[in-house]
Protein backbone atom coordinates (compact mmCIF):
# COMPACT_ATOMS: atom_id res chain seq x y z
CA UNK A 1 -194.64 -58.35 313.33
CA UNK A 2 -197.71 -60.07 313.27
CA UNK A 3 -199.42 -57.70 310.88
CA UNK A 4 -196.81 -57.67 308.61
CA UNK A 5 -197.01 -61.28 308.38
CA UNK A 6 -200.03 -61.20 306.45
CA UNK A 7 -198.26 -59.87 302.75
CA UNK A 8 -194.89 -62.30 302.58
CA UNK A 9 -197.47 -65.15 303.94
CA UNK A 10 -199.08 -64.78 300.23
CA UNK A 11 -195.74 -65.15 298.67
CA UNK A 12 -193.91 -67.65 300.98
CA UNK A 13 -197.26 -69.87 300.65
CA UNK A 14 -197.22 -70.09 297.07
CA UNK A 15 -194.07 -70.37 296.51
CA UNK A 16 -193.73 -73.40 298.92
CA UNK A 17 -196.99 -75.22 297.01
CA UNK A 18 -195.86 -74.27 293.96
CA UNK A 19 -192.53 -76.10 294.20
CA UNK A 20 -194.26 -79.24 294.64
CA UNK A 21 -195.65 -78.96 291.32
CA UNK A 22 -192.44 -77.09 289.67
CA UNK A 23 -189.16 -75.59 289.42
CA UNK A 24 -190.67 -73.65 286.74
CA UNK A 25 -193.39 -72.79 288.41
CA UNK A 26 -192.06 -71.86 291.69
CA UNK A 27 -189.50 -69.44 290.20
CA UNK A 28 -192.19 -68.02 287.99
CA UNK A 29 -193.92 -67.30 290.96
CA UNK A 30 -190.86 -65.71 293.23
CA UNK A 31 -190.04 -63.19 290.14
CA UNK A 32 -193.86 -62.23 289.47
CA UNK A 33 -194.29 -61.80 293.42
CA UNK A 34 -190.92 -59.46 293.07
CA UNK A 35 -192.72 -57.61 290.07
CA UNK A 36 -196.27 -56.98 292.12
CA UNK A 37 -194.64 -55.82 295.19
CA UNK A 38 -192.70 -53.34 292.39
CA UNK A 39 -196.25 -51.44 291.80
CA UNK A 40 -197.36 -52.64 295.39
CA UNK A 41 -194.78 -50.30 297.41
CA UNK A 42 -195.72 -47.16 295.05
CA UNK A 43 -199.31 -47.69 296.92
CA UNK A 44 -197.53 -48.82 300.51
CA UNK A 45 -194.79 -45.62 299.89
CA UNK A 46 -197.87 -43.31 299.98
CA UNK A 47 -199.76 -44.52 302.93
CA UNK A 48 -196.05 -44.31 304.60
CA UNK A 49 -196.25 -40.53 304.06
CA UNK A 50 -200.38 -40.82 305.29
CA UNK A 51 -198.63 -42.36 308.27
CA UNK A 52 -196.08 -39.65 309.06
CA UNK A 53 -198.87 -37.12 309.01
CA UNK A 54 -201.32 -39.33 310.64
CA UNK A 55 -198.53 -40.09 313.53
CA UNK A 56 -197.79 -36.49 314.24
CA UNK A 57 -201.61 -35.82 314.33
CA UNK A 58 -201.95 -38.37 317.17
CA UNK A 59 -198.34 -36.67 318.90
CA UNK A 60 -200.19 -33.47 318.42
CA UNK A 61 -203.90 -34.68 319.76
CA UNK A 62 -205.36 -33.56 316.65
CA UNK A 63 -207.62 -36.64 316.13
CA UNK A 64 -210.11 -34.87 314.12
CA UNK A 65 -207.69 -34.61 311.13
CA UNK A 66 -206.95 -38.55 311.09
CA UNK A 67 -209.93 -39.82 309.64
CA UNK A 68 -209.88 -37.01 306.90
CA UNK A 69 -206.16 -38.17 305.94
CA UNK A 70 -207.08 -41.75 305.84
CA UNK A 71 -210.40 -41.09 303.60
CA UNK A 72 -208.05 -38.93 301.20
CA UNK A 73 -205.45 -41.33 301.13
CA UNK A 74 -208.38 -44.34 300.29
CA UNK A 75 -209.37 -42.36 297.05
CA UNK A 76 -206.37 -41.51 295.71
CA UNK A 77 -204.79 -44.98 296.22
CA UNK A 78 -207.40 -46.18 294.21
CA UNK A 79 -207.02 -43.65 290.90
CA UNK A 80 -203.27 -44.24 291.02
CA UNK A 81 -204.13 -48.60 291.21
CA UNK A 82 -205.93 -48.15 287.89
CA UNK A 83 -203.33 -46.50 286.75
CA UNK A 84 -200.75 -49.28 287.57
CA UNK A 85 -202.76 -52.16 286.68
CA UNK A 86 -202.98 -50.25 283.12
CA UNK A 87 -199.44 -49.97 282.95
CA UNK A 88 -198.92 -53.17 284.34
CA UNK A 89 -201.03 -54.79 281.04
CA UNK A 90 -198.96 -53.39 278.52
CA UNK A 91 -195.36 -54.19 280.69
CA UNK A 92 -195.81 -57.90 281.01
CA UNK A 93 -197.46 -58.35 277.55
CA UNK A 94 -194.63 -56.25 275.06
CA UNK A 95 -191.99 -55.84 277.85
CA UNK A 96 -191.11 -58.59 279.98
CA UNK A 97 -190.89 -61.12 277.27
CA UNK A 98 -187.38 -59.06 276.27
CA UNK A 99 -186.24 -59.55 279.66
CA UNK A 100 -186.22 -63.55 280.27
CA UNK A 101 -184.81 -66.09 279.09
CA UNK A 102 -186.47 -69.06 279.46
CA UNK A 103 -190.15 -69.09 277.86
CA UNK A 104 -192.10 -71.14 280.27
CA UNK A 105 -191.09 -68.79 282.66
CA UNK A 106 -192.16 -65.82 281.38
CA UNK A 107 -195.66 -67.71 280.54
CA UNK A 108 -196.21 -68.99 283.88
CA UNK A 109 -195.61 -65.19 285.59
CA UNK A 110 -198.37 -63.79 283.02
CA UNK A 111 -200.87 -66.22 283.97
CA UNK A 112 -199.92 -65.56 287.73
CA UNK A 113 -199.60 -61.85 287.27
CA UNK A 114 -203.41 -62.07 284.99
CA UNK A 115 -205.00 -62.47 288.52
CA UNK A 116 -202.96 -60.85 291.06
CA UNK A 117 -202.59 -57.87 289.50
CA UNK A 118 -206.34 -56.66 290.55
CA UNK A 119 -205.01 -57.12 294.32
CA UNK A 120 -203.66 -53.26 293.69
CA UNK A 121 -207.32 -52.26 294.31
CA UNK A 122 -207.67 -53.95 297.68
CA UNK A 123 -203.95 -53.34 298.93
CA UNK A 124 -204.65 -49.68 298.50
CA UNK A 125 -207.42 -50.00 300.84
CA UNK A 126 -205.67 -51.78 303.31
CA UNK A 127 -202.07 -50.17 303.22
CA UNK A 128 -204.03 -46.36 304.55
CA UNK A 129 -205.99 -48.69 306.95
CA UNK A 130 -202.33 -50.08 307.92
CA UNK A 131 -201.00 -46.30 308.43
CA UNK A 132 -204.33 -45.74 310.81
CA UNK A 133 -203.81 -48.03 313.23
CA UNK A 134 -199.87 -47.65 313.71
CA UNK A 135 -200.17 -44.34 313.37
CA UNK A 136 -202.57 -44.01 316.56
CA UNK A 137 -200.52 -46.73 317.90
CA UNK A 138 -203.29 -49.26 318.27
CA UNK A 139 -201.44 -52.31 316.84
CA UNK A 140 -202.71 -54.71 317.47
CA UNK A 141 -206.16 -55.03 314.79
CA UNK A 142 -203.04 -55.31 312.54
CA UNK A 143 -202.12 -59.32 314.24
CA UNK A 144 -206.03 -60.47 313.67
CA UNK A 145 -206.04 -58.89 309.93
CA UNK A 146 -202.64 -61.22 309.72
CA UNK A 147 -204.48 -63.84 310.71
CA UNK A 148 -207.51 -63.56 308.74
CA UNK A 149 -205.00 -62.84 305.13
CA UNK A 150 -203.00 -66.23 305.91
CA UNK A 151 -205.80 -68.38 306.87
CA UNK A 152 -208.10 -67.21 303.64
CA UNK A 153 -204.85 -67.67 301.51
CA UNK A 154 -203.33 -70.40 302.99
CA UNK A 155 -206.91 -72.68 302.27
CA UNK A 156 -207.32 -70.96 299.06
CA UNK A 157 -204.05 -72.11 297.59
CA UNK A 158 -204.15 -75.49 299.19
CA UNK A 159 -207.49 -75.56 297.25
CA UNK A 160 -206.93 -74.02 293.77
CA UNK A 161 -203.15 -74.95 293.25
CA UNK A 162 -203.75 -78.98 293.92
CA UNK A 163 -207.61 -79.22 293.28
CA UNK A 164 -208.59 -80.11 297.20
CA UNK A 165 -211.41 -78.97 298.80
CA UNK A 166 -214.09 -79.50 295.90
CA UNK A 167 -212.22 -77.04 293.79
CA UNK A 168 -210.54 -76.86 290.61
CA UNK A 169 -206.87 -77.25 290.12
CA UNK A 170 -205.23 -74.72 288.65
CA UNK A 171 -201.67 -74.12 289.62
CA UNK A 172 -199.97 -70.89 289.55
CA UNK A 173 -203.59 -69.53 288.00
CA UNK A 174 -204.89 -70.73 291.65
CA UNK A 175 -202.13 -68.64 293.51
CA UNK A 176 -202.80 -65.65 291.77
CA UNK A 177 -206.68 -65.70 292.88
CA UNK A 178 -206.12 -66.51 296.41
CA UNK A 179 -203.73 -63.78 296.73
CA UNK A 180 -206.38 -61.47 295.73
CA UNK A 181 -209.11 -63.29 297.80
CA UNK A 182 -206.59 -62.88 300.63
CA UNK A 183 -206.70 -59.33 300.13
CA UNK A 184 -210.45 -58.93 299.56
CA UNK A 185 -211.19 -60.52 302.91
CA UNK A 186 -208.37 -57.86 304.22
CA UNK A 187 -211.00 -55.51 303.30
CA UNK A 188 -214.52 -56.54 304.75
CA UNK A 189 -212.08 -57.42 308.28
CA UNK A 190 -210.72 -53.10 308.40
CA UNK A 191 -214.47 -51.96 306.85
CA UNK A 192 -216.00 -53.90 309.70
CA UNK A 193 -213.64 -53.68 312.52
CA UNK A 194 -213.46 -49.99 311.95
CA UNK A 195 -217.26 -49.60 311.53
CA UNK A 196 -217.72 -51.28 315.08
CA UNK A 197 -215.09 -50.40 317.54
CA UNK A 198 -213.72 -47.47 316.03
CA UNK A 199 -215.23 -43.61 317.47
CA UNK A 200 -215.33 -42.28 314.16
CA UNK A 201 -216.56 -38.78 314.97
CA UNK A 202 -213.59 -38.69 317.03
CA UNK A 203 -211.07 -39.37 314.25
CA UNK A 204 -212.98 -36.75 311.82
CA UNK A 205 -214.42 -40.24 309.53
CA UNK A 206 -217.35 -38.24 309.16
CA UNK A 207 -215.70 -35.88 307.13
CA UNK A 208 -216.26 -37.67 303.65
CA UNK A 209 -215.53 -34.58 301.09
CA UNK A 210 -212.88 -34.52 299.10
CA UNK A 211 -210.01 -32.24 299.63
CA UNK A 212 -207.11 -32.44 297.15
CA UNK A 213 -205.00 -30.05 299.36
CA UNK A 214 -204.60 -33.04 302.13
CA UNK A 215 -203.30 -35.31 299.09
CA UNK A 216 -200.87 -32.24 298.17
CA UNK A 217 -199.53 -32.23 301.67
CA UNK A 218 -199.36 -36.76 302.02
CA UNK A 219 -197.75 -36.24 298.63
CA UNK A 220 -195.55 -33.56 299.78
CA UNK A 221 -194.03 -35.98 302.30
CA UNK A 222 -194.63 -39.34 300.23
CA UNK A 223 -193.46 -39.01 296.68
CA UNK A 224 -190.24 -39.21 298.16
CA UNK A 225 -190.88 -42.37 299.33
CA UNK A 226 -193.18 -43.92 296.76
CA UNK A 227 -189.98 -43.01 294.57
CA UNK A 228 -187.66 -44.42 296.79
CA UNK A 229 -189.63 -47.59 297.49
CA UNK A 230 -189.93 -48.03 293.41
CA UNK A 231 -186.59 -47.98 292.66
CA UNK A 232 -185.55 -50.09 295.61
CA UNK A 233 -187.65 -53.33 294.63
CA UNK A 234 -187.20 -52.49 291.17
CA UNK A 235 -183.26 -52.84 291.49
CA UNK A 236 -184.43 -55.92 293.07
CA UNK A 237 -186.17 -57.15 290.78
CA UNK A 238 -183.50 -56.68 288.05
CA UNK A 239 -180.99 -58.58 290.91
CA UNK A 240 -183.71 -61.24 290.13
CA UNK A 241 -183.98 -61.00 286.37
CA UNK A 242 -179.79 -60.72 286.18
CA UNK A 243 -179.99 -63.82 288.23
CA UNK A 244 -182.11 -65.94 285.77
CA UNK A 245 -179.67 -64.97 282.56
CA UNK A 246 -177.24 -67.40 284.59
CA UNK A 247 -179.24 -70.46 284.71
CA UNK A 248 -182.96 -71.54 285.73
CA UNK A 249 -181.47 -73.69 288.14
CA UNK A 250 -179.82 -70.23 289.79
CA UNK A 251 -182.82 -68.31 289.61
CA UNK A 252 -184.42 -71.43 291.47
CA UNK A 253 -181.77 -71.15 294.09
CA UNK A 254 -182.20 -67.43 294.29
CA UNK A 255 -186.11 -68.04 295.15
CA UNK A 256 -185.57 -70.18 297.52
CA UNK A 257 -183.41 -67.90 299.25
CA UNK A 258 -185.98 -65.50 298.78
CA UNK A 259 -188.52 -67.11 300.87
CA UNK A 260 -186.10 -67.21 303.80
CA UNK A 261 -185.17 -63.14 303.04
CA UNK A 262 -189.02 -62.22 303.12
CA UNK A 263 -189.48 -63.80 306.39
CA UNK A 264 -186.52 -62.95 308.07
CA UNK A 265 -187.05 -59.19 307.07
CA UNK A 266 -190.80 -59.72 309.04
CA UNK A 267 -189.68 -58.54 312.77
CA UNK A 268 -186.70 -56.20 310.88
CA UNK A 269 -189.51 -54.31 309.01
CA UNK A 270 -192.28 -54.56 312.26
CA UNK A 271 -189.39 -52.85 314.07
CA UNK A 272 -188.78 -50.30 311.29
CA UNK A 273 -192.21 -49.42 311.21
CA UNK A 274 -192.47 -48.85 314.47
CA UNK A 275 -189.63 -46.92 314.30
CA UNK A 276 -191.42 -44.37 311.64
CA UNK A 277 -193.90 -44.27 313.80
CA UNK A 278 -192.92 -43.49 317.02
CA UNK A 279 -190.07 -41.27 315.58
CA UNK A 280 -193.11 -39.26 314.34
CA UNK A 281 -195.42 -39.42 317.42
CA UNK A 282 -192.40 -37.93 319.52
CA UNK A 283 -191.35 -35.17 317.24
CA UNK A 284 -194.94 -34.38 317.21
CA UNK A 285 -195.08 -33.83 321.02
CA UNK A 286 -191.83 -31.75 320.46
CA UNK A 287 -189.67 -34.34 322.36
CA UNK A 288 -186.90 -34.43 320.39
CA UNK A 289 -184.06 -35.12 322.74
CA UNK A 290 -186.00 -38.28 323.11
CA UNK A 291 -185.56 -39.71 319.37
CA UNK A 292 -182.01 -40.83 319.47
CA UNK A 293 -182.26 -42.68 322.97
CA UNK A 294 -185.98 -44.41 320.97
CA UNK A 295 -183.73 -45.23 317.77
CA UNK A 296 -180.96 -46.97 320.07
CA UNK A 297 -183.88 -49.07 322.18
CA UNK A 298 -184.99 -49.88 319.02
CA UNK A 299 -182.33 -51.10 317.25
CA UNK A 300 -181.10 -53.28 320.21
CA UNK A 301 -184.72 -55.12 320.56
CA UNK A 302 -184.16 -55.60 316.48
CA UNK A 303 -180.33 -57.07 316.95
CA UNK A 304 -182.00 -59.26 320.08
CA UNK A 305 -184.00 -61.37 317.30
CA UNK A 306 -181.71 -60.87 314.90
CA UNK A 307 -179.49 -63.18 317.04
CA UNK A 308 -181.95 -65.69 317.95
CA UNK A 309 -183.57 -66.05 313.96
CA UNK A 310 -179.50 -66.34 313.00
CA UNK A 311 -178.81 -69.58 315.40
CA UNK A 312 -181.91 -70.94 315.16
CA UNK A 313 -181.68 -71.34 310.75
CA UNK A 314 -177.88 -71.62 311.04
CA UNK A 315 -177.54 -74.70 312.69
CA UNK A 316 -179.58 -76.78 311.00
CA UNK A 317 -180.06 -74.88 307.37
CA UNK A 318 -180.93 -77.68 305.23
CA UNK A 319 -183.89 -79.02 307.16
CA UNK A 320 -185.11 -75.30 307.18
CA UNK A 321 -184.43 -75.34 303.07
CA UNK A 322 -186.36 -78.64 302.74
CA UNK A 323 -189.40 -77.16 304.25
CA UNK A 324 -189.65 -74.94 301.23
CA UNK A 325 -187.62 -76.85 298.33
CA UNK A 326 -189.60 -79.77 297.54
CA UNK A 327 -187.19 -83.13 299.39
CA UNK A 328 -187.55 -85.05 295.58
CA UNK A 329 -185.22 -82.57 294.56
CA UNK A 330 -182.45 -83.22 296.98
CA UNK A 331 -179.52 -81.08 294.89
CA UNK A 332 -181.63 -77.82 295.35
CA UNK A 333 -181.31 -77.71 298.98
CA UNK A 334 -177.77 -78.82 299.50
CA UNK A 335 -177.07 -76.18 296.59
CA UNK A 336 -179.35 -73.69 298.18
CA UNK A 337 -177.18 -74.04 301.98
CA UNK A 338 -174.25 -71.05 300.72
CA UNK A 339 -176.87 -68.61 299.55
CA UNK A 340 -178.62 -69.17 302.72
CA UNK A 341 -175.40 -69.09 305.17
CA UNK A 342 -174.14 -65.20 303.01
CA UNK A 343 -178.14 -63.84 303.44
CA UNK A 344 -177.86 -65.10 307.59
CA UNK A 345 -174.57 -63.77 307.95
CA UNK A 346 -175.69 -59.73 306.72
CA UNK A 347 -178.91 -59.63 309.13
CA UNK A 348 -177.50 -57.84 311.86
CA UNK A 349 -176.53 -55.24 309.44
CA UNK A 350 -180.18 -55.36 308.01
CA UNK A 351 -181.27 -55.42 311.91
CA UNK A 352 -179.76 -51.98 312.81
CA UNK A 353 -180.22 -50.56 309.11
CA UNK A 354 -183.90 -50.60 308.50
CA UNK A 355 -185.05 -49.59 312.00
CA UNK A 356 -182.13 -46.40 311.16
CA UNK A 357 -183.19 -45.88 307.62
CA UNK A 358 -187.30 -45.90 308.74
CA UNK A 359 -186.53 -43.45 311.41
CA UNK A 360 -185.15 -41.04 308.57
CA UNK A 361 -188.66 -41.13 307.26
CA UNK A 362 -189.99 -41.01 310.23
CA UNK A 363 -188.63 -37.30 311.36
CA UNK A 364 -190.69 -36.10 308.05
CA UNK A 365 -187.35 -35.66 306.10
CA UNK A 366 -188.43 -37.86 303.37
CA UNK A 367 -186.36 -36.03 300.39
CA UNK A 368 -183.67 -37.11 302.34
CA UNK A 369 -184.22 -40.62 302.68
CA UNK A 370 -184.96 -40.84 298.81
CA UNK A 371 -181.25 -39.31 298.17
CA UNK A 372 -180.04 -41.96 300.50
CA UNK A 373 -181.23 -44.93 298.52
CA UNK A 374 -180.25 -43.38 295.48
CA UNK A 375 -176.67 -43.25 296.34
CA UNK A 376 -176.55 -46.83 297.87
CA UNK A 377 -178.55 -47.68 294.84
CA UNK A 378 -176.00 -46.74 292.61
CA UNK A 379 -173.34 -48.53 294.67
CA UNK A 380 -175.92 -51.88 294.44
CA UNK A 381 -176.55 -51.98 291.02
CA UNK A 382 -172.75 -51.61 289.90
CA UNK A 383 -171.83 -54.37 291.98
CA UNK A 384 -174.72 -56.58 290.32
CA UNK A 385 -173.43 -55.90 287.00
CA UNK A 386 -170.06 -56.39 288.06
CA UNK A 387 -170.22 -59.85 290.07
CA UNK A 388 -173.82 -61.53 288.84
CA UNK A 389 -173.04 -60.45 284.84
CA UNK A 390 -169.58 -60.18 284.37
CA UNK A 391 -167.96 -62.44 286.68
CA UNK A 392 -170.72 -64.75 286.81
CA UNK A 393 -170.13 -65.55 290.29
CA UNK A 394 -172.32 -68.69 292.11
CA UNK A 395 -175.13 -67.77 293.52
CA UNK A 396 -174.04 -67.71 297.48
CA UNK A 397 -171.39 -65.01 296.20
CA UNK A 398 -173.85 -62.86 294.41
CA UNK A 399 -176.40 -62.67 297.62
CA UNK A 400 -173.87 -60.39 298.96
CA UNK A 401 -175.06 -57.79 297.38
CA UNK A 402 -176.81 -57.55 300.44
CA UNK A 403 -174.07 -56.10 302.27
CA UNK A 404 -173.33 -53.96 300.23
CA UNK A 405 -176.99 -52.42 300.06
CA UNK A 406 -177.52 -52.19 303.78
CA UNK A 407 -174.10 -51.36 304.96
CA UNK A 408 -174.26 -48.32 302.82
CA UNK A 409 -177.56 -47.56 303.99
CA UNK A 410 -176.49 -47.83 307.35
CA UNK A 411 -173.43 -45.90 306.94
CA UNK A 412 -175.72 -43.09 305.51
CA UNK A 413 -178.38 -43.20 307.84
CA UNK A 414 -176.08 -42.91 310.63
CA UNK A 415 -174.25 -39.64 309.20
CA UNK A 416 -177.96 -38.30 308.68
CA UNK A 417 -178.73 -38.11 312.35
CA UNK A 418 -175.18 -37.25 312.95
CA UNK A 419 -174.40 -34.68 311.08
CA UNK A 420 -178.54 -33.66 309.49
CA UNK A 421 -180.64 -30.69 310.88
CA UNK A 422 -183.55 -32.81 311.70
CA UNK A 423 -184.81 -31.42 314.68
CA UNK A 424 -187.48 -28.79 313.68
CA UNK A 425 -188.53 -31.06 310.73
CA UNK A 426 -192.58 -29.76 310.52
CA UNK A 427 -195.58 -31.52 308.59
């Protein structure tokens, strides 16, 4: 949970600084974060497949091959980030203007997006460093990297959005650079932490020539999931944009909500990924009569702080809200409460979901889990166009959209273990 701290820390941070200097600002900033993590889970979707392998290598106690996946998975990550910050140029410069209404908007993402765009290069690094360490099930390097990515971000933003610390103020411009600082000092922390405590002859890091057949086989397993990730935060993102043809003050509601959805979704996604991982680790010591009895564990551990994050905002929502919404502009956070109260009410659907969907993934069956999110896709973006365009319904009613995207996931997940032959998955 810790670990996975580290990546909605760089949103939730700016987003909370950046709403004492804007309303603008601070939705610019939710829909350009929404927009990064778009190119970000193509590079996070192949390192899940570098997992899967990299998890049934340590099931198997084939440690040499680990290091020769991860170096692979480095160098390819890094081609396809130039590739995406390419693309990424020409989208927000002739595409994204079409998209928004409101001008200053649109301006203050492409100054954001200017800077935070090179983080591809140093997410790709870390996301295969990521896969390493759950994938040997050595966790916990993940908590101190957490540490290190909110500290550096949390004083660079302080710093660069207000002009503290001796250094310049520059607003959203100062987000977007300690974002990428954040992720810089990600780096140096797995280069050196590896370098010292790691036995690299063990894992095979010695191995440093290329092989493109090992990024055939991660590809084999991850396209799937680099596809299915895409479209996922994509749809998103277009709840997002659909949201902002409504009103700015909407789309400012909406990011607020946001905030609370990225860090609620922190232990739901530490227990997913565990769930991948482990999923993997036992099929790979061919104990598969032990996978469903692991899913169940895992989903009631998830549903256990499901329960305790839903009384603990619930009761007292607006002073939660008024940590985030800036308290001069009062109408925001009692207008913010609904949205809040529908998002609380579909976590323990979320809960169960994600650990379910994960574990899909995790039994190597990842063409599977792509046709899943398709179909609840589908489902999802109908019902946007139907209630946040066409009926123009307030904001609290068009959050549920949420229930309709994870109970169908859960619905299909469920019929996948079911009914799916799973069991002699190989990869």
């Amino acid at each position: 949970m810790l670990g996975l701290l580290a990546q909605n820390v760089v949103q939730v941070t700016a987003t909370i600084f950046l709403g004492f200097v804007g309303e603008v600002e601070q939705s610019a900033v939710g829909l350009a974060g929404i927009y990064y993590i778009a190119y970000f889970t193509l590079c996070f979707g192949f390192s899940i497949g570098g997992q899967i392998m990299i998890s049934r290598r340590n099931g198997e106690k084939n440690f040499n091959s680990i290091g020769t996946i991860v170096i692979q998975g480095v160098a390819f990550l890094e081609v396809l980030a130039l590739v995406l910050f390419v693309c990424s140029s020409f989208i927000t410069k002739y595409l994204l203007p079409n998209f928004l209404n409101d001008h200053n908007v649109y301006e203050a993402i492409q100054i954001y997006l200017s800077w935070r765009i090179f983080g591809l290069f140093f997410s790709s690094f870390n996301v295969m460093f990521r896969a390493f360490y759950i994938g040997i099930a050595r966790t916990s390097v993940l908590t101190v990297n957490a540490v290190v990515m909110a500290v550096v971000n949390l004083v660079l933003d302080y710093g660069l959005i207000f002009g503290n610390l001796g250094l310049p103020e520059l607003g959203v411009k100062g987000a977007g650079i300690a974002a990428v600082c954040s992720e810089i000092a990600s780096v140096l922390f797995f280069t050196i932490y590896t370098w010292k405590t790691v036995d690299l002859k063990k894992y095979g890091f010695h191995r440093m020539k290329f092989d493109f057949s090992i990024i055939r086989r991660i590809l084999n397993i991850s396209s799937f999931t680099m596809f299915q990730n895409l479209i996922s935060i994509s749809t998103w993102f277009v709840f997002f944009i659909a949201i902002e043809h409504q009103s700015s003050r909407a789309l400012a509601i909406t990011n607020v909500v946001r905030v609370f959805y990225l860090l609620f979704f922190i232990p739901f996604n530490a227990f997913s990924a565990s769930a991948n991982s482990l999923v993997s680790n036992t099929m790979g010591a061919e104990r598969t009569k032990d996978v469903i009895p692991l899913i169940k564990r895992i989903c009631r551990m998830s549903l256990c702080f499901t329960a305790v994050i839903m009384v603990v905002v619930a009761v007292v929502p607006e002073f939660w809200i008024s940590l985030i919404a800036s308290a001069e502009n009062p109408t925001l956070i009692a207008e913010s409460v609904p949205a809040l109260l529908v998002v609380i009410g579909a976590l323990p659907i979320c809960s169960i979901s994600t650990v379910l969907f994960s574990s899909v993934s995790g039994t190597g069956n990842t063409r599977d889990a792509l046709i899943i999110e398709i179909v609840v896709l589908m489902a999802y973006a109908f019902y946007i166009y139907w209630i946040v365009l066409v009926k123009q319904a307030p904001v609290a009613v068009c959050w549920t959209v949420e229930y309709v995207y994870w109970g169908g996931t859960l619905l299909l997940s469920f019929l996948y273990f079911r009914y799916a032959k799973w069991q002699n998955k190989k990869v």
